[in-house]
C-alpha atoms as a PDB file:
ATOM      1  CA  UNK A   1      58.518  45.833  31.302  1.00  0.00           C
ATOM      2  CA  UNK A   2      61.026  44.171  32.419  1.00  0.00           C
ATOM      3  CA  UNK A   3      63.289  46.814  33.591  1.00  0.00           C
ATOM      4  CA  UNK A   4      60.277  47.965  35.823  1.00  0.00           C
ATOM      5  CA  UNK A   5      58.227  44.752  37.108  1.00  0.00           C
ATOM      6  CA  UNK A   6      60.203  41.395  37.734  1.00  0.00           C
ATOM      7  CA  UNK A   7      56.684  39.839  36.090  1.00  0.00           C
ATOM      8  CA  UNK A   8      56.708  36.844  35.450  1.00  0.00           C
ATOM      9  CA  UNK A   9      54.272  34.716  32.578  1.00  0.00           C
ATOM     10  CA  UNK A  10      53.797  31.395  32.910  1.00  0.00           C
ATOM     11  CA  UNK A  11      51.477  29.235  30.851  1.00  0.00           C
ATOM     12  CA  UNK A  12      48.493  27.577  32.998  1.00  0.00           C
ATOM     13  CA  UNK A  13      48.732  24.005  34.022  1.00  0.00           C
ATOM     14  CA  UNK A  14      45.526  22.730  35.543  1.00  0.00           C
ATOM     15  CA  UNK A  15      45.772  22.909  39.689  1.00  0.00           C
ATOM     16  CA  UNK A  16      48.158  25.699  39.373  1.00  0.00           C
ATOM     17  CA  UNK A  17      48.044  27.968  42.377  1.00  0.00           C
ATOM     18  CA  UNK A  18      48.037  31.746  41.446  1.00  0.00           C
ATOM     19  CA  UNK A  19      50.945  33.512  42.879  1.00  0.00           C
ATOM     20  CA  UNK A  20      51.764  37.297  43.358  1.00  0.00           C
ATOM     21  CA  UNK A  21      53.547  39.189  40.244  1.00  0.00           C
ATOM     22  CA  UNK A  22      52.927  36.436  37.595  1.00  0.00           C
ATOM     23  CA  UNK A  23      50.684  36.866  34.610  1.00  0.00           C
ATOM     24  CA  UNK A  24      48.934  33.741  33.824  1.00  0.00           C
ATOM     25  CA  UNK A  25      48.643  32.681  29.829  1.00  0.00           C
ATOM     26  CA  UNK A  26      45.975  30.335  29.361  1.00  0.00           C
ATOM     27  CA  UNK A  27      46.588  27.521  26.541  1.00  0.00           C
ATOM     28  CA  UNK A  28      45.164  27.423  23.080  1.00  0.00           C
ATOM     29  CA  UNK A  29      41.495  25.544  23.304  1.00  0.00           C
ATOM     30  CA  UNK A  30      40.884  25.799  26.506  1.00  0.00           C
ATOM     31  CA  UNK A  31      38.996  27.830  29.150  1.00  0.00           C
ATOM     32  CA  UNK A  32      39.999  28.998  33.153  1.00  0.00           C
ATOM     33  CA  UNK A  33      38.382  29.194  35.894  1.00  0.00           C
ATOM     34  CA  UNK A  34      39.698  30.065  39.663  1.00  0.00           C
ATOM     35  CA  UNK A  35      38.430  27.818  42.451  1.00  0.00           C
ATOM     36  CA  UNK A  36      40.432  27.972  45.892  1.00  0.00           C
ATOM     37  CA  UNK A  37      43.265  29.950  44.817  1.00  0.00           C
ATOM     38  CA  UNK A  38      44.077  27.292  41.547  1.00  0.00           C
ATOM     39  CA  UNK A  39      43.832  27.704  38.037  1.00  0.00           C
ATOM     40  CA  UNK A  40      41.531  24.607  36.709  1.00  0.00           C
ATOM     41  CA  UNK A  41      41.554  24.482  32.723  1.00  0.00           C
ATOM     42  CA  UNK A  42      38.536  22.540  30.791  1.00  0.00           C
ATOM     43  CA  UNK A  43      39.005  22.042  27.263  1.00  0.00           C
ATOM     44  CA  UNK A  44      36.722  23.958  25.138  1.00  0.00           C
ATOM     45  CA  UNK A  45      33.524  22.428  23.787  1.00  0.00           C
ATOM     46  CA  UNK A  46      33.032  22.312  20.002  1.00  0.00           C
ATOM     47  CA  UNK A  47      32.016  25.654  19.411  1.00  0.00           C
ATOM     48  CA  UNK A  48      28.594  25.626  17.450  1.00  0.00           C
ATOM     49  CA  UNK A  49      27.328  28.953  18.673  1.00  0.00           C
ATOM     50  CA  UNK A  50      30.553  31.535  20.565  1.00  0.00           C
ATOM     51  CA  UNK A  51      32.654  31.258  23.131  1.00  0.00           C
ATOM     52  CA  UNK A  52      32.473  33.917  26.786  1.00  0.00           C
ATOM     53  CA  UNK A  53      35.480  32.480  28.085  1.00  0.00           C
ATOM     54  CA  UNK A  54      36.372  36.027  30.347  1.00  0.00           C
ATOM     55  CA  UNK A  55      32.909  35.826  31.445  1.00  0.00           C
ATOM     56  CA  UNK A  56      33.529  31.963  32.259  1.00  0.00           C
ATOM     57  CA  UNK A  57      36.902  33.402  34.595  1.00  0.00           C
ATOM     58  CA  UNK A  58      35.474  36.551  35.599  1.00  0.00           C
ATOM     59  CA  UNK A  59      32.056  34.403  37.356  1.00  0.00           C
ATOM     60  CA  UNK A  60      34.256  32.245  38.721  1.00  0.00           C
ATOM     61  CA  UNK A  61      36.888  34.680  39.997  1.00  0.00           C
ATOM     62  CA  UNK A  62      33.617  36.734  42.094  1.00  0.00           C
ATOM     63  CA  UNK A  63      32.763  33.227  43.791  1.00  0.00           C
ATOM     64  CA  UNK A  64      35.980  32.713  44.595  1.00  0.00           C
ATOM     65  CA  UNK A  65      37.393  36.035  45.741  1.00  0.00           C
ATOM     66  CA  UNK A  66      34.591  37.958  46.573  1.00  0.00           C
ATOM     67  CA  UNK A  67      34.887  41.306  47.841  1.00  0.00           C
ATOM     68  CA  UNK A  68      38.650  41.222  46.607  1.00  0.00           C
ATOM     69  CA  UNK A  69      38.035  40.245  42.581  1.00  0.00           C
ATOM     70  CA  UNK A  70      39.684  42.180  40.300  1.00  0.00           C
ATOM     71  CA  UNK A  71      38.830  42.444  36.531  1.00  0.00           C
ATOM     72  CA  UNK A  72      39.740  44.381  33.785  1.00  0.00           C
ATOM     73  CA  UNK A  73      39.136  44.735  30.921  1.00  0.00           C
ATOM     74  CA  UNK A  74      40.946  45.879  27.720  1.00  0.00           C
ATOM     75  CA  UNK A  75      40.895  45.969  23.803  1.00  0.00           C
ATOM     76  CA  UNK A  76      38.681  43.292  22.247  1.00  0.00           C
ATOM     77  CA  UNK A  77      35.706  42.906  20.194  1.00  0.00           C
ATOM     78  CA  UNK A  78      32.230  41.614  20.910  1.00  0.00           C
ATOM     79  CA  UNK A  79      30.514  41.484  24.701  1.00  0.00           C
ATOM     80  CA  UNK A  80      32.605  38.730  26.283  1.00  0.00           C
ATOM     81  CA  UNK A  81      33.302  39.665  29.785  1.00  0.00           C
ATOM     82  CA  UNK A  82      30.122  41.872  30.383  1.00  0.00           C
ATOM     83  CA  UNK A  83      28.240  39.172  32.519  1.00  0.00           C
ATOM     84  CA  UNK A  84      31.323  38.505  34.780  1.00  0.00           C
ATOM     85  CA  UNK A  85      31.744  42.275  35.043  1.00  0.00           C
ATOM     86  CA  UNK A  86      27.940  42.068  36.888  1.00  0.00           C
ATOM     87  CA  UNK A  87      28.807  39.023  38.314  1.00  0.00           C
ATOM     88  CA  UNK A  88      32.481  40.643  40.393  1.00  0.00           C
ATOM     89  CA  UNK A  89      30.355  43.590  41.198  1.00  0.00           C
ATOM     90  CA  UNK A  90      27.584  41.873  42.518  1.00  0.00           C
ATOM     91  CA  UNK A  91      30.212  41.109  45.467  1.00  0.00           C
ATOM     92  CA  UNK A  92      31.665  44.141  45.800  1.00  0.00           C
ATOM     93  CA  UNK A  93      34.430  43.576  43.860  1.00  0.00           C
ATOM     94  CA  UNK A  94      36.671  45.853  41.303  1.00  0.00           C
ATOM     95  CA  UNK A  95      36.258  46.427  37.351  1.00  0.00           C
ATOM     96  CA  UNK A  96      38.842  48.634  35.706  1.00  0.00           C
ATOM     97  CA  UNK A  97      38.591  48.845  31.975  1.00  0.00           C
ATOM     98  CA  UNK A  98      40.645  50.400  29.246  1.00  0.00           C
ATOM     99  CA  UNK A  99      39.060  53.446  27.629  1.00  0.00           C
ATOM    100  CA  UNK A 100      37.455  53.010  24.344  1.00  0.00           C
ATOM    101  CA  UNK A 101      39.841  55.691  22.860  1.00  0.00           C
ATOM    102  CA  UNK A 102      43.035  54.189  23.742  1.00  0.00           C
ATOM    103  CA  UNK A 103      41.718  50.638  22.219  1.00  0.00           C
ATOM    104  CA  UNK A 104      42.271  48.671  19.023  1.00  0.00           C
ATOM    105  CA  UNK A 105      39.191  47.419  19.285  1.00  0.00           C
ATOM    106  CA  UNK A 106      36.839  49.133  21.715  1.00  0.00           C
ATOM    107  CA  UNK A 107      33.884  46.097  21.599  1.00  0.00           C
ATOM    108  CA  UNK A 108      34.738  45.079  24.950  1.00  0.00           C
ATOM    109  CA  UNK A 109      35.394  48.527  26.553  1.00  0.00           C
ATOM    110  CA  UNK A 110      32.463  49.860  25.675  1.00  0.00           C
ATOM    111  CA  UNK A 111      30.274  46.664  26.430  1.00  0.00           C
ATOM    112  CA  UNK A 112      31.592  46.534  29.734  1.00  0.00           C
ATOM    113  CA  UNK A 113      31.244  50.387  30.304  1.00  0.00           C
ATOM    114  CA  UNK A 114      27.624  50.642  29.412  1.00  0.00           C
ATOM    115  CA  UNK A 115      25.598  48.871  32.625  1.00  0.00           C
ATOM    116  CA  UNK A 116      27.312  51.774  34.900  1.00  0.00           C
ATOM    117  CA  UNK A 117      29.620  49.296  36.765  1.00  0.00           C
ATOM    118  CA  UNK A 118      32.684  49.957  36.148  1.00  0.00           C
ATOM    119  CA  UNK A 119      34.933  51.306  38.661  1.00  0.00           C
ATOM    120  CA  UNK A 120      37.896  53.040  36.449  1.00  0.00           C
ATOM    121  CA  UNK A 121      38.264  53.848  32.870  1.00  0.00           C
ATOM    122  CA  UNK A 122      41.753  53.801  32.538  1.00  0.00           C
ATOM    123  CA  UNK A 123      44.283  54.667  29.493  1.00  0.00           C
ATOM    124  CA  UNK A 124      47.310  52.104  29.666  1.00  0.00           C
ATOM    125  CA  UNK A 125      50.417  54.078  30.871  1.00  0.00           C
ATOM    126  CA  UNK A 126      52.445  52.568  27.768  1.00  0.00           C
ATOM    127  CA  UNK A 127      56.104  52.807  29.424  1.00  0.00           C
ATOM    128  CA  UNK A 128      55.713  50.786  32.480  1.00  0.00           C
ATOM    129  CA  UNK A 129      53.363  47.739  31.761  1.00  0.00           C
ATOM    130  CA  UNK A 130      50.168  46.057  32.867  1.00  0.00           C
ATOM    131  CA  UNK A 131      50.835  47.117  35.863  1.00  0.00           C
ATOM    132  CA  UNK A 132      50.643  50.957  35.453  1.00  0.00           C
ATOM    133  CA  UNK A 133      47.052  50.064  34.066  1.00  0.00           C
ATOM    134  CA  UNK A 134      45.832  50.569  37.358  1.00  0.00           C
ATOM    135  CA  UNK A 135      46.782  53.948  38.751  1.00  0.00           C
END
């Protein structure tokens, strides 16, 4: 990835403001949301029932960017993300996800694929990073 994208990942510190070409890694035990441009983290309550923390970012990324959110949505199991997917299309926003075929696990693929929201169903293009995802 390297060699095509001058990425860079940097591990979220609450208040951080998202800049261009940086992938954001969010710490163990806790959960992100966007509000004005910044990262906020919140530590994680003790979990008696599951965790939706994409669903948690993705509500919070439609408030904040409107029109402009982006999600997407690869390989994982279970439903989290679903309800942010309604909630970033809801303002017009974007929802690419990974098809089911190309995924590990397809939980999340195919949980976000089923309301009839999503925008693209995309295989990753392997040999040029996240970023290829898109095209």
């Amino acid at each position: 990835m390297g060699a095509i994208h001058s990425w860079q990942f940097t591990q979220v510190t609450d208040g951080m403001i998202v800049q261009p070409d940086n992938i954001y890694v969010i710490p163990p035990n806790y959960d992100m949301i966007i509000e004005d441009n910044a990262l906020h983290l919140q530590k994680q309550a003790e979990a008696h029932g599951f965790s939706l923390p994409i669903d948690l970012f993705f509500r919070s990324l439609a408030k904040d960017k409107q029109d402009k959110a982006v999600g997407i949505i690869l390989s994982g199991t279970g439903s989290d993300g679903t309800l942010g997917v309604r909630a970033i299309k809801a303002e017009y926003g974007m929802i690419m996800v990974q098809s089911p075929e190309t995924s590990e696990y397809d939980g999340m693929p195919h949980s976000a694929i089923a309301p009839g929201l999503v925008d693209f169903i995309l295989p990753p293009y392997r040999d040029a990073g996240p970023a290829r995802c898109v095209y």
